[in-house]
N, C-alpha and C. Protein backbone atom coordinates (compact mmCIF):
# COMPACT_ATOMS: atom_id res chain seq x y z
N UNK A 1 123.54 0.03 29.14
CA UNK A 1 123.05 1.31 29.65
C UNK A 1 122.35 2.06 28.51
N UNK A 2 121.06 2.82 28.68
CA UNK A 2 120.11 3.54 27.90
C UNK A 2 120.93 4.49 27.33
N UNK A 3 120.56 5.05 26.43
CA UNK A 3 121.83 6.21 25.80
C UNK A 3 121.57 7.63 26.63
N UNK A 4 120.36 7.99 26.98
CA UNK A 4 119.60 8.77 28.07
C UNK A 4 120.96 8.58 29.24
N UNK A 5 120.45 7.70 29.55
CA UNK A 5 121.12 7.31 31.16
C UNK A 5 123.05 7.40 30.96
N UNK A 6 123.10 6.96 29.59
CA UNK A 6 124.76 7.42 29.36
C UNK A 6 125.30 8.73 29.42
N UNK A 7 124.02 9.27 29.07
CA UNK A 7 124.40 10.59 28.76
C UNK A 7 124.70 11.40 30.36
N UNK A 8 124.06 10.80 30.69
CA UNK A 8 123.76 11.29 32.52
C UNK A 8 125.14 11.31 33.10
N UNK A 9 125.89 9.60 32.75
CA UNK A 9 126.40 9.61 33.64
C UNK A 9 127.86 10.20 33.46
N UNK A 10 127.98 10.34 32.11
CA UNK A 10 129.09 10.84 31.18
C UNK A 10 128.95 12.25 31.07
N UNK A 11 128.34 12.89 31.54
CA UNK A 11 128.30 14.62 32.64
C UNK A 11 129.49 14.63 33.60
N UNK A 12 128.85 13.25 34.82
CA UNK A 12 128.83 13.13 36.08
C UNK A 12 130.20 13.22 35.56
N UNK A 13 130.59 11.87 34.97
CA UNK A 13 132.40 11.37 34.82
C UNK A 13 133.11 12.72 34.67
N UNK A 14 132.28 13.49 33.57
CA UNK A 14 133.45 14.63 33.10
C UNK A 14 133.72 15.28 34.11
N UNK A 15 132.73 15.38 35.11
CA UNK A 15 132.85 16.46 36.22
C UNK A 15 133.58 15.80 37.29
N UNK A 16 133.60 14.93 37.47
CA UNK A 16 134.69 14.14 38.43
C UNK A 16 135.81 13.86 38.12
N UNK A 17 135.99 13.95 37.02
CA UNK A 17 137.26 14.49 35.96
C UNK A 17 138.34 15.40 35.77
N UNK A 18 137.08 16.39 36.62
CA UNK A 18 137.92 17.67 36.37
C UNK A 18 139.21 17.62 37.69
N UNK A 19 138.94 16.59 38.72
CA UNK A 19 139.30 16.93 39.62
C UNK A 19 140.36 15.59 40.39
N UNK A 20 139.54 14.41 39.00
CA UNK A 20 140.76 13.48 39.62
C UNK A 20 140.16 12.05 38.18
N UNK A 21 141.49 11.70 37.71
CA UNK A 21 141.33 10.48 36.42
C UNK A 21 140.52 9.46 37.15
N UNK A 22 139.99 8.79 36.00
CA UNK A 22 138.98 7.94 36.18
C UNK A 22 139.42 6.27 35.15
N UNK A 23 139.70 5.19 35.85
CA UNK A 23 139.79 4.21 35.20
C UNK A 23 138.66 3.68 34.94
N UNK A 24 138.21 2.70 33.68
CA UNK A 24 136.56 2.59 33.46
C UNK A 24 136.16 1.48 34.11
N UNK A 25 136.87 0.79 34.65
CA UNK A 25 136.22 -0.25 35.74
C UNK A 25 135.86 0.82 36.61
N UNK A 26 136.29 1.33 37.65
CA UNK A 26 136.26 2.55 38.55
C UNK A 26 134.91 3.50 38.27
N UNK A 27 134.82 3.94 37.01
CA UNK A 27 133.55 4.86 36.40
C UNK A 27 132.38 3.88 36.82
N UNK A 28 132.37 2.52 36.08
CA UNK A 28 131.27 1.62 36.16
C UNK A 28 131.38 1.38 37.66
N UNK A 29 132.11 1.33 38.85
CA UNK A 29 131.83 1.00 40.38
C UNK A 29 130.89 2.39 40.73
N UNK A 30 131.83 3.41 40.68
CA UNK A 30 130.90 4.37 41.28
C UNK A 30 129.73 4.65 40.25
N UNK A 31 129.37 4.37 39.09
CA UNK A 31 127.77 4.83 38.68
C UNK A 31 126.99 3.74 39.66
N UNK A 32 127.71 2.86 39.90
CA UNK A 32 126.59 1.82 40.37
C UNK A 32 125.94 2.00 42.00
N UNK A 33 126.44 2.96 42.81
CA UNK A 33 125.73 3.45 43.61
C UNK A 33 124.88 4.49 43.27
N UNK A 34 125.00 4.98 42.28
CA UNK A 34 123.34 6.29 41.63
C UNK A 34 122.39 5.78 41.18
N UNK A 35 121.57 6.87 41.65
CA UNK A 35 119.70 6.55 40.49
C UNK A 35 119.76 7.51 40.28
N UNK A 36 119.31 7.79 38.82
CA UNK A 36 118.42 8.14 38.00
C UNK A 36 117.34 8.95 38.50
N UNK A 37 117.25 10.01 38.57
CA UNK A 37 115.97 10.50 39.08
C UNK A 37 115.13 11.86 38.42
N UNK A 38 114.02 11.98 37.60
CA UNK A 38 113.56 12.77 37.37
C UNK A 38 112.88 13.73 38.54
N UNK A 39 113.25 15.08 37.97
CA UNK A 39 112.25 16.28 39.21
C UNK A 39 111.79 16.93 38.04
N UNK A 40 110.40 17.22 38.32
CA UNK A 40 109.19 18.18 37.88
C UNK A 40 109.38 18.96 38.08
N UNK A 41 109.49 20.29 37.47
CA UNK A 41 109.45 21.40 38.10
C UNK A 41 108.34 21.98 38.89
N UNK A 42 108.62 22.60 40.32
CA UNK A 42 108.16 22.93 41.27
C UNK A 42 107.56 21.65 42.44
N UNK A 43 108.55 20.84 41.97
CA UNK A 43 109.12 19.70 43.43
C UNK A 43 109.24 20.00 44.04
N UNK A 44 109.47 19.27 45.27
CA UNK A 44 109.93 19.84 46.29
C UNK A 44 110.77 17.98 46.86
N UNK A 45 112.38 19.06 46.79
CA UNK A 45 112.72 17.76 46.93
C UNK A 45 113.18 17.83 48.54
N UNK A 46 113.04 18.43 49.13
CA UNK A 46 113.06 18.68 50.52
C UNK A 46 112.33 19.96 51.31
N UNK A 47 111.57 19.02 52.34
CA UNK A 47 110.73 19.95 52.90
C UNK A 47 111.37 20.54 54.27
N UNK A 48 111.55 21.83 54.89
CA UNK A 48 111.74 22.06 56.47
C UNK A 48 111.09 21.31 57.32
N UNK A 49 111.78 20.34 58.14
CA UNK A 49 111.28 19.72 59.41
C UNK A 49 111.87 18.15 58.66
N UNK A 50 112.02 17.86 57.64
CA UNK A 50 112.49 16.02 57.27
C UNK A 50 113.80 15.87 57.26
N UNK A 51 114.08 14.95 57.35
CA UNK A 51 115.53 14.56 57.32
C UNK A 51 115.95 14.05 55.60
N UNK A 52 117.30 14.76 55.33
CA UNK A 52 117.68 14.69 53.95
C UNK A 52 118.48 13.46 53.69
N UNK A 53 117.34 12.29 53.02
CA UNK A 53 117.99 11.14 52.47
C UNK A 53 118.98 10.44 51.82
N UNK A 54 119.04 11.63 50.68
CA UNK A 54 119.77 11.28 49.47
C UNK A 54 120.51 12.78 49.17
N UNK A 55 121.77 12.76 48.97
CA UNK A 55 122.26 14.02 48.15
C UNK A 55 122.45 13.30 46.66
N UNK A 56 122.35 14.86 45.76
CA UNK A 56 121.51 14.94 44.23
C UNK A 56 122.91 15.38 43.42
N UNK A 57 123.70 14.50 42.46
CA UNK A 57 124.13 15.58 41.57
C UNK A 57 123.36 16.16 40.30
N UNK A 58 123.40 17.16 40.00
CA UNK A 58 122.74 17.81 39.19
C UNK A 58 123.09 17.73 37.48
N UNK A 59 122.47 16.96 36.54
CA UNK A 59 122.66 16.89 35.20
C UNK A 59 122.57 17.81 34.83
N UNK A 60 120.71 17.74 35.46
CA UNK A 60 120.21 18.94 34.29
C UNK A 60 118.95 20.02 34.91
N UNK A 61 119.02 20.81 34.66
CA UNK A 61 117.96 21.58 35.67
C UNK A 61 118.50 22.38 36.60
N UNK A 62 117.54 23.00 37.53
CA UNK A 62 117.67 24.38 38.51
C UNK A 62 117.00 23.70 39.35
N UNK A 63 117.74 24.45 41.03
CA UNK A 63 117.04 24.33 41.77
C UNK A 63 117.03 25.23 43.03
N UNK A 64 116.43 25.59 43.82
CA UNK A 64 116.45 27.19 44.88
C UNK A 64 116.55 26.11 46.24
N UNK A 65 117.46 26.24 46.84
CA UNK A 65 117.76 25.69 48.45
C UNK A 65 117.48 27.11 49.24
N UNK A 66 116.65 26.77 50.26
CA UNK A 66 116.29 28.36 51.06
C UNK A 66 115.60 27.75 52.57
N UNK A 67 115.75 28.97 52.88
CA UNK A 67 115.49 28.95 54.78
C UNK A 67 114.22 29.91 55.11
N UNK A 68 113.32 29.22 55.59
CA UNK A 68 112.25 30.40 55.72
C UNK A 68 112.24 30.76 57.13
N UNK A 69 112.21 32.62 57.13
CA UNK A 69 111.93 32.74 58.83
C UNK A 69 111.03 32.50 59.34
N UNK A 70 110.64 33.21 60.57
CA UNK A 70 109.74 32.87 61.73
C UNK A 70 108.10 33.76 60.64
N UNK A 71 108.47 34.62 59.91
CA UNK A 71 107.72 35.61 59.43
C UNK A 71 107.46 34.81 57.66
N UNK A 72 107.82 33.76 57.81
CA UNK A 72 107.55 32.97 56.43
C UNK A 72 108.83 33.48 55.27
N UNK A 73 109.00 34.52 55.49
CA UNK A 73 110.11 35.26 54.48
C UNK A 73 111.32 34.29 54.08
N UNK A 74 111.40 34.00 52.50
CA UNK A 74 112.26 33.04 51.95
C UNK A 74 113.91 34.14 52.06
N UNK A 75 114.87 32.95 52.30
CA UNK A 75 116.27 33.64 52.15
C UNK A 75 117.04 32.32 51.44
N UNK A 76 117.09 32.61 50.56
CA UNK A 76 117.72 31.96 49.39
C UNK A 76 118.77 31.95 49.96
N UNK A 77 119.64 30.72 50.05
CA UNK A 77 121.14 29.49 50.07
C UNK A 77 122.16 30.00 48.78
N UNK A 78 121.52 29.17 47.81
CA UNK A 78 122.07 29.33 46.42
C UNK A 78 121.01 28.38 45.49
N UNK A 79 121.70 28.50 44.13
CA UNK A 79 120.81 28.07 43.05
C UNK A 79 121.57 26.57 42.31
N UNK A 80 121.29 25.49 43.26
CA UNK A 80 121.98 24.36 42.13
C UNK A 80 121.58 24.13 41.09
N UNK A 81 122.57 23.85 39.86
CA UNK A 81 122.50 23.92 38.62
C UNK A 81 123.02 22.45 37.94
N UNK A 82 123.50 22.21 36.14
CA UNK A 82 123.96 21.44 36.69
C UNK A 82 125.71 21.52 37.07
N UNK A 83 126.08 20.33 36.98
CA UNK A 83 127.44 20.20 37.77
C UNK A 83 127.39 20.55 39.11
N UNK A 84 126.22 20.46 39.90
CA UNK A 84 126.22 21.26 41.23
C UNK A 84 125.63 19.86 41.94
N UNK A 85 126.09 20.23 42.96
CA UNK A 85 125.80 18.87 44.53
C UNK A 85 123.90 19.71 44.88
N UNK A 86 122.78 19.12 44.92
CA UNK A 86 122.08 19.89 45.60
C UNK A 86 121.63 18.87 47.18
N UNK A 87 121.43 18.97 47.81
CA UNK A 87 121.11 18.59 49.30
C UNK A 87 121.26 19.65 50.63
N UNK A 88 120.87 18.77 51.65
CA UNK A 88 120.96 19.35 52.99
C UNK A 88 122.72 18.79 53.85
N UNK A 89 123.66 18.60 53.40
CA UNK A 89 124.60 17.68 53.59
C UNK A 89 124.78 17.68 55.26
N UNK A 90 124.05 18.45 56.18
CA UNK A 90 124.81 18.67 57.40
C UNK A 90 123.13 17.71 57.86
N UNK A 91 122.05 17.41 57.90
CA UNK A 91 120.97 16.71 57.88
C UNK A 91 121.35 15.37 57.31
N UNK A 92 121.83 15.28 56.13
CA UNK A 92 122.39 13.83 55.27
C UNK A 92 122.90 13.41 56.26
N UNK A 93 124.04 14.07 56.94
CA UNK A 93 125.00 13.49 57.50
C UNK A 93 124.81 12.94 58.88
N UNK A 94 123.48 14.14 59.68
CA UNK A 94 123.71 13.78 61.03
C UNK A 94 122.41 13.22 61.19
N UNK A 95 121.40 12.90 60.07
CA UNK A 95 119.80 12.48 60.09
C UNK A 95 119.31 13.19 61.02
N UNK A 96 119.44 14.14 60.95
CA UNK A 96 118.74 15.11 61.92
C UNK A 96 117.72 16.30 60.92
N UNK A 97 116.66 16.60 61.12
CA UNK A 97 115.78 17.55 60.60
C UNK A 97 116.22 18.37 59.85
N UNK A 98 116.06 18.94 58.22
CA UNK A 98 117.00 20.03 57.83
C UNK A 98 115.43 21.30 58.28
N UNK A 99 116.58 22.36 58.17
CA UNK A 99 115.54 23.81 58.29
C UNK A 99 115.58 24.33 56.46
N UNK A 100 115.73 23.54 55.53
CA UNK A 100 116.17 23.45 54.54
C UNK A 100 114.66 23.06 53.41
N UNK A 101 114.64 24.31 52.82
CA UNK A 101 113.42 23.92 51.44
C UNK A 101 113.89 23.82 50.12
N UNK A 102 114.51 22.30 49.15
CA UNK A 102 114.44 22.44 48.44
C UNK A 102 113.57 22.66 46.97
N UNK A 103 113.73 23.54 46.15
CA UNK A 103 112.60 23.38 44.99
C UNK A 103 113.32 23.40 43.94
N UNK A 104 112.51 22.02 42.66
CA UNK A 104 113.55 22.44 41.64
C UNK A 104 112.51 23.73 40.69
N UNK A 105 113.59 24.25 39.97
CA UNK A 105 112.85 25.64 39.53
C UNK A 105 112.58 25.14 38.17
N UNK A 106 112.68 24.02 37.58
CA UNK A 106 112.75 23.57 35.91
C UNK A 106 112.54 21.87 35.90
N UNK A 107 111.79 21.23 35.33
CA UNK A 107 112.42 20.16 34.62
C UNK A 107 113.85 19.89 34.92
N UNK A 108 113.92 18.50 35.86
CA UNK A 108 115.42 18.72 35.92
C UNK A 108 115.42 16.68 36.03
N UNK A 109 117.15 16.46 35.98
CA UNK A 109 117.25 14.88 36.13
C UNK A 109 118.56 15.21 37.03
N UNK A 110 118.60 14.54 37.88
CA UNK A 110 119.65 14.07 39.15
C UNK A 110 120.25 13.02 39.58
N UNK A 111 121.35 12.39 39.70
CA UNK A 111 121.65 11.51 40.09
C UNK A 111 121.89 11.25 41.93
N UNK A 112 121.16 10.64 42.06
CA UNK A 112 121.22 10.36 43.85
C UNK A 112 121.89 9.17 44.16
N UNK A 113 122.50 9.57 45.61
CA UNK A 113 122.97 8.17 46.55
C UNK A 113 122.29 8.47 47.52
N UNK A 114 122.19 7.29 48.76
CA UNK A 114 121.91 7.21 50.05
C UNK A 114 123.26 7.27 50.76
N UNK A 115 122.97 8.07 51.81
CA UNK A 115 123.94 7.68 53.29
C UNK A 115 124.69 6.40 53.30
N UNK A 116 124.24 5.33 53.21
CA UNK A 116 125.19 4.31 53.12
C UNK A 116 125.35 4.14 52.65
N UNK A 117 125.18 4.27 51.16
CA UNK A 117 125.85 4.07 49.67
C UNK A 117 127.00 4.90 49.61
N UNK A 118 126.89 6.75 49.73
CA UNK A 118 127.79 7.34 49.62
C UNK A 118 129.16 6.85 51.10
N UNK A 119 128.52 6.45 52.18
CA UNK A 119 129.42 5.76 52.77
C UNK A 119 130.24 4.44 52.34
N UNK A 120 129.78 3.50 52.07
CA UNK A 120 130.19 2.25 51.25
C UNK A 120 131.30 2.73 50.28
N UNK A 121 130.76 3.74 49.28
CA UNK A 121 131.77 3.89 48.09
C UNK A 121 132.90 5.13 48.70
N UNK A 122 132.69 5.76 49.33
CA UNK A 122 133.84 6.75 49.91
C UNK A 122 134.72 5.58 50.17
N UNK A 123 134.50 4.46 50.86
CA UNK A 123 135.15 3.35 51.36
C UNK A 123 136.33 2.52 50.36
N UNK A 124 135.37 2.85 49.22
CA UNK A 124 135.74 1.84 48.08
C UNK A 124 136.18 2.44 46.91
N UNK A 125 136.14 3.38 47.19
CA UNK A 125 136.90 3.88 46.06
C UNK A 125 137.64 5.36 45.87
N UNK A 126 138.90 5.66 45.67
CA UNK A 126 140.16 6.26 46.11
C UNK A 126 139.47 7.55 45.69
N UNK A 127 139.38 7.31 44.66
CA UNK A 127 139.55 8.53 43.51
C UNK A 127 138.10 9.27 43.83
N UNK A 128 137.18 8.46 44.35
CA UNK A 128 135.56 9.46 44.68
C UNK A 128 135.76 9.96 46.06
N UNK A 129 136.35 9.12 47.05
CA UNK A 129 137.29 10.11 47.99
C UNK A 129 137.73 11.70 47.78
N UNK A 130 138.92 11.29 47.02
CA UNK A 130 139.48 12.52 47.04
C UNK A 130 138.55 13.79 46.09
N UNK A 131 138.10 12.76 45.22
CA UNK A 131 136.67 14.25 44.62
C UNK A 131 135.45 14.65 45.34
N UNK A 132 135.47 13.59 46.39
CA UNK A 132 134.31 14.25 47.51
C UNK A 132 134.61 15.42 48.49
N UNK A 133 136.16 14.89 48.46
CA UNK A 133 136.68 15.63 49.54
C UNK A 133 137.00 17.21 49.48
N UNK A 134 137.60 17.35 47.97
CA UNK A 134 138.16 18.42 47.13
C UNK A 134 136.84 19.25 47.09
N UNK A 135 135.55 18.95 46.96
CA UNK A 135 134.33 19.36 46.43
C UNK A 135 133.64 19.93 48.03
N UNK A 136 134.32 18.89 48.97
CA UNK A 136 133.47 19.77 50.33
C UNK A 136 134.23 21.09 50.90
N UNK A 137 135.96 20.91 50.67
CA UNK A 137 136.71 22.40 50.63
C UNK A 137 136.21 23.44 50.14
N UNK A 138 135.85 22.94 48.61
CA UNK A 138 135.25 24.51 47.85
C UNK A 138 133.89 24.72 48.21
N UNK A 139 133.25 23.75 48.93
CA UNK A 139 131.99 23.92 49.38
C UNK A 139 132.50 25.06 50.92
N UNK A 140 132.44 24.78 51.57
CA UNK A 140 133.17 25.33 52.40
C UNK A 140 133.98 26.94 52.71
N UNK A 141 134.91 26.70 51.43
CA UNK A 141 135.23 28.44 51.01
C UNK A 141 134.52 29.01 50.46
N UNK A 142 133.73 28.49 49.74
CA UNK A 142 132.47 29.32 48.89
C UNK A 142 131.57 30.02 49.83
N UNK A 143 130.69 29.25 50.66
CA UNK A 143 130.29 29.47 52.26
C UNK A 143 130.59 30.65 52.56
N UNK A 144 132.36 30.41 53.38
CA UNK A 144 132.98 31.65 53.69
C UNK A 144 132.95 32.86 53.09
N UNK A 145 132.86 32.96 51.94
CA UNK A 145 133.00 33.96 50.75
C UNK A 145 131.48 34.18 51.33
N UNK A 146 130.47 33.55 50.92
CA UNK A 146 129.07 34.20 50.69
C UNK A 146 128.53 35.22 51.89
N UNK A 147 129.39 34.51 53.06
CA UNK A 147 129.07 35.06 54.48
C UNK A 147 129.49 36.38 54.49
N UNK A 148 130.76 36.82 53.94
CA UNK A 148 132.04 37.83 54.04
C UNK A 148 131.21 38.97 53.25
N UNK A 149 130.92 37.90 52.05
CA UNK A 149 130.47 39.21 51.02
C UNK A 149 129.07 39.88 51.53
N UNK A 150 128.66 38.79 52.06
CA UNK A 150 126.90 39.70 52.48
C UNK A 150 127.13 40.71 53.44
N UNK A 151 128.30 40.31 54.49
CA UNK A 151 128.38 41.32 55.75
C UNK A 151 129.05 41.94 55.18
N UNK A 152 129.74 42.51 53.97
CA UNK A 152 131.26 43.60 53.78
C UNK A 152 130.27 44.90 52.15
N UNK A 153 129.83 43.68 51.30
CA UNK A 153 129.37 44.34 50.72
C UNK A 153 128.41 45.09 50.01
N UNK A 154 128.35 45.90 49.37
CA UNK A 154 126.82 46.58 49.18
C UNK A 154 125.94 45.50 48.14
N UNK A 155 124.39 45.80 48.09
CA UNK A 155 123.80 45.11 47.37
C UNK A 155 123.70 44.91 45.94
N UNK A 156 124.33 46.08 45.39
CA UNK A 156 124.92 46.25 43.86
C UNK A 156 126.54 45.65 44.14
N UNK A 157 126.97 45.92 44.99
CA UNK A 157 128.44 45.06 44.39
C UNK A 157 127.89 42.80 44.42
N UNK A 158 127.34 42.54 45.07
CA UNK A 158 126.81 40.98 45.62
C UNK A 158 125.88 41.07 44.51
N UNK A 159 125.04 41.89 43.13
CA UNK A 159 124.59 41.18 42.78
C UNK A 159 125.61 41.31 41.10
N UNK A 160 126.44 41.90 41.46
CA UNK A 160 127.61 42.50 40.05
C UNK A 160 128.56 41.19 40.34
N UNK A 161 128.56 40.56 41.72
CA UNK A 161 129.16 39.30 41.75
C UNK A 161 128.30 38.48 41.36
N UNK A 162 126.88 38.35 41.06
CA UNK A 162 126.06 37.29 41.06
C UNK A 162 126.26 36.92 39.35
N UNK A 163 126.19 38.10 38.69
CA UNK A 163 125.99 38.21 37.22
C UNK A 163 127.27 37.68 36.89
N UNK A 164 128.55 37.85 37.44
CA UNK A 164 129.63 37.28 37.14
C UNK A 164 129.82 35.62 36.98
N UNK A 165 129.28 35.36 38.09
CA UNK A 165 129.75 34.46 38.69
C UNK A 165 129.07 33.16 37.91
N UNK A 166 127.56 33.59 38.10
CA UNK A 166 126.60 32.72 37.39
C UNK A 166 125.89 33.37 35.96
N UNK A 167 126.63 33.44 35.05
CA UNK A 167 126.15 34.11 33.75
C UNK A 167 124.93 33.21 33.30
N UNK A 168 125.06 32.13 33.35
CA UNK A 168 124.36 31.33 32.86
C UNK A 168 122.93 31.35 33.41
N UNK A 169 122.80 31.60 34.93
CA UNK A 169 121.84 32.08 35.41
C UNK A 169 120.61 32.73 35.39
N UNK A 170 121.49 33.87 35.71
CA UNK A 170 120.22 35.12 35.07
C UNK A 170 119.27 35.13 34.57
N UNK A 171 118.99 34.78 33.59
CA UNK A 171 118.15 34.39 32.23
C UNK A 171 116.66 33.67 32.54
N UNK A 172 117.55 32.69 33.71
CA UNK A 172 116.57 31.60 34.08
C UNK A 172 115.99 31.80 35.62
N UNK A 173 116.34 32.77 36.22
CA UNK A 173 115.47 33.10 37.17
C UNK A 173 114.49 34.35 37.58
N UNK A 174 113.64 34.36 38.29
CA UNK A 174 112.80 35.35 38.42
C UNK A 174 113.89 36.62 39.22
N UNK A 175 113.07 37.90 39.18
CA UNK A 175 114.01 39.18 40.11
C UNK A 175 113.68 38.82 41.52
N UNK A 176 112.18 38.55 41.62
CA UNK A 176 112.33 37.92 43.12
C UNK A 176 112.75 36.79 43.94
N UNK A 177 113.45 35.78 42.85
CA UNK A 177 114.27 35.04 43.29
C UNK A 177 115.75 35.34 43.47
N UNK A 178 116.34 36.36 42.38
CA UNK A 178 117.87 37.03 42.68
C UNK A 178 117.58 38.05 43.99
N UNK A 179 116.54 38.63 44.52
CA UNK A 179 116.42 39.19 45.36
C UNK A 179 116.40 38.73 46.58
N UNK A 180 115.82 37.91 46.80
CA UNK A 180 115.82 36.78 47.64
C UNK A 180 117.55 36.28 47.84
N UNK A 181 118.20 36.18 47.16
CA UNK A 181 119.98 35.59 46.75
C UNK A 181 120.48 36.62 47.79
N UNK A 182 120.39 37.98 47.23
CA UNK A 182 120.70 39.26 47.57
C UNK A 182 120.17 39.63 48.94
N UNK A 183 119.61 39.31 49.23
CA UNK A 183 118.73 39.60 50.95
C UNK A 183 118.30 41.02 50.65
N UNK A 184 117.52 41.35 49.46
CA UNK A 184 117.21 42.64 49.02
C UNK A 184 115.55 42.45 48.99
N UNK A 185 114.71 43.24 48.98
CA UNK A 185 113.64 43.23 48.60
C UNK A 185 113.48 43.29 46.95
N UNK A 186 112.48 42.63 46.44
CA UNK A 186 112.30 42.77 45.34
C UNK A 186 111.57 43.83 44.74
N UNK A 187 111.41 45.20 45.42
CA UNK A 187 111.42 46.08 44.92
C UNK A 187 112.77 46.94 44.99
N UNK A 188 113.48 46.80 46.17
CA UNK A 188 114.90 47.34 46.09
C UNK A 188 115.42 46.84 44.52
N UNK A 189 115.68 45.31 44.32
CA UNK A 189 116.29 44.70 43.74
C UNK A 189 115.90 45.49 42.24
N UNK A 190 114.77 46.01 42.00
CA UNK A 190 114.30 46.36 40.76
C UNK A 190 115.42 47.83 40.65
N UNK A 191 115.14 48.57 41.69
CA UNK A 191 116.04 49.71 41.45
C UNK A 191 117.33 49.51 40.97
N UNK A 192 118.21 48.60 41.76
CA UNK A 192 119.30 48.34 41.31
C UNK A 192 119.10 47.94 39.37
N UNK A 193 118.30 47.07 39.63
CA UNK A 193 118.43 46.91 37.68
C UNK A 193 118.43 48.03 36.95
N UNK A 194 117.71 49.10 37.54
CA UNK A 194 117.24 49.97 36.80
C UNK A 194 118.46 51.35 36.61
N UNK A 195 118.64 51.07 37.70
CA UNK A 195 120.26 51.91 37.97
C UNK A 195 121.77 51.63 36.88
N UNK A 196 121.37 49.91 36.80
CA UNK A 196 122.06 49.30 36.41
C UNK A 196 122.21 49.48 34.40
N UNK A 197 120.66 49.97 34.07
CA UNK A 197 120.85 49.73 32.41
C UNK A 197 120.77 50.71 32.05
N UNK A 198 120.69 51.94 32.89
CA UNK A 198 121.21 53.55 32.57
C UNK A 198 122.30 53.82 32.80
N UNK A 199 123.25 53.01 33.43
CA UNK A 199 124.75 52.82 33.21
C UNK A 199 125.16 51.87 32.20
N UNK A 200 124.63 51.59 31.24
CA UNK A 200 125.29 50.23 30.28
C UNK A 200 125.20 50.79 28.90
């Protein structure tokens, strides 16, 4: 293996790590259903109206998952990073059309499976089971949370969670993309900043 490509996959391990031991026969089964995949920034690794092939773990890079309305208006999902799953998983799953635009926002490298690969190895192996499984829960409560917080709270408390949550973030995205996060206009969104560094 390339020292590049080690490096990739020895992310992946740590992060599957966090959540369940890894014997190195076991490491070498499951790399062997991934590729390698470079994204350009301002890819598009999924368009609205296709069906989502492959889900992506994320090495290295950014990427904006979003829903456009009837009026074109983007509403930002979330921002996969790395250590983050990026795909359409409910399209993956049922090959049915996503309403789903991915873009990566940077230079990024990903590791992908197919549908029957990630089927095959769920099959075959215990331990990517239970870290697939563990990973679709918090997928799931996270969800719940995002839903709760948009309907309960104000747009300065959701983006005082955003800065928390994703420090690392910030830095690397535009205001009209955290605005977009926020379901704020990006001139609202400016006020809040501005509100925000006459309190700091």
């Amino acid at each position: 293996m390339e020292r590049e490509s080690e490096e990739y996959f020895n992310n992946f391990r740590n992060h599957i790590e966090k959540y369940v031991k890894l014997e190195e026969s076991e490491a070498g089964h499951i790399f062997s259903f991934f590729s390698i995949r470079k994204v350009e920034k301002k890819d598009v690794l999924l368009e609205p109206g296709n069906i989502c092939r492959v889900e992506c773990f994320v090495s290295s890079g950014l990427f904006q998952s979003a829903v456009l309305d009837e009026s074109g208006k983007t509403h930002t999902l979330n921002f996969p990073h790395e250590d983050w799953w990026v795909g359409d998983f409910k399209s993956f799953s049922t090959r049915k059309p996503s309403a789903m635009k991915i873009e990566a926002l940077e230079d990024s490298t990903v590791l992908e499976i197919s549908k029957p690969s990630l089927d095959e190895l769920l099959g075959s192996s215990q331990s990517f089971a239970i870290y697939f499984r563990t990973l679709s829960e918090n997928a799931s409560m996270a969800a719940n949370e995002r839903i709760i917080n948009q309907l309960s709270l104000s747009a300065e408390e959701r983006y005082e969670l955003f800065r928390k949550k994703y420090v690392r973030l910030k830095d690397r995205l535009s205001q009209r993309r955290i605005a977009s996060f926020l379901g704020v206009s990006p001139e609202y969104f400016n006020q809040i900043e501005k509100r925000k560094n006459r309190n700091t």
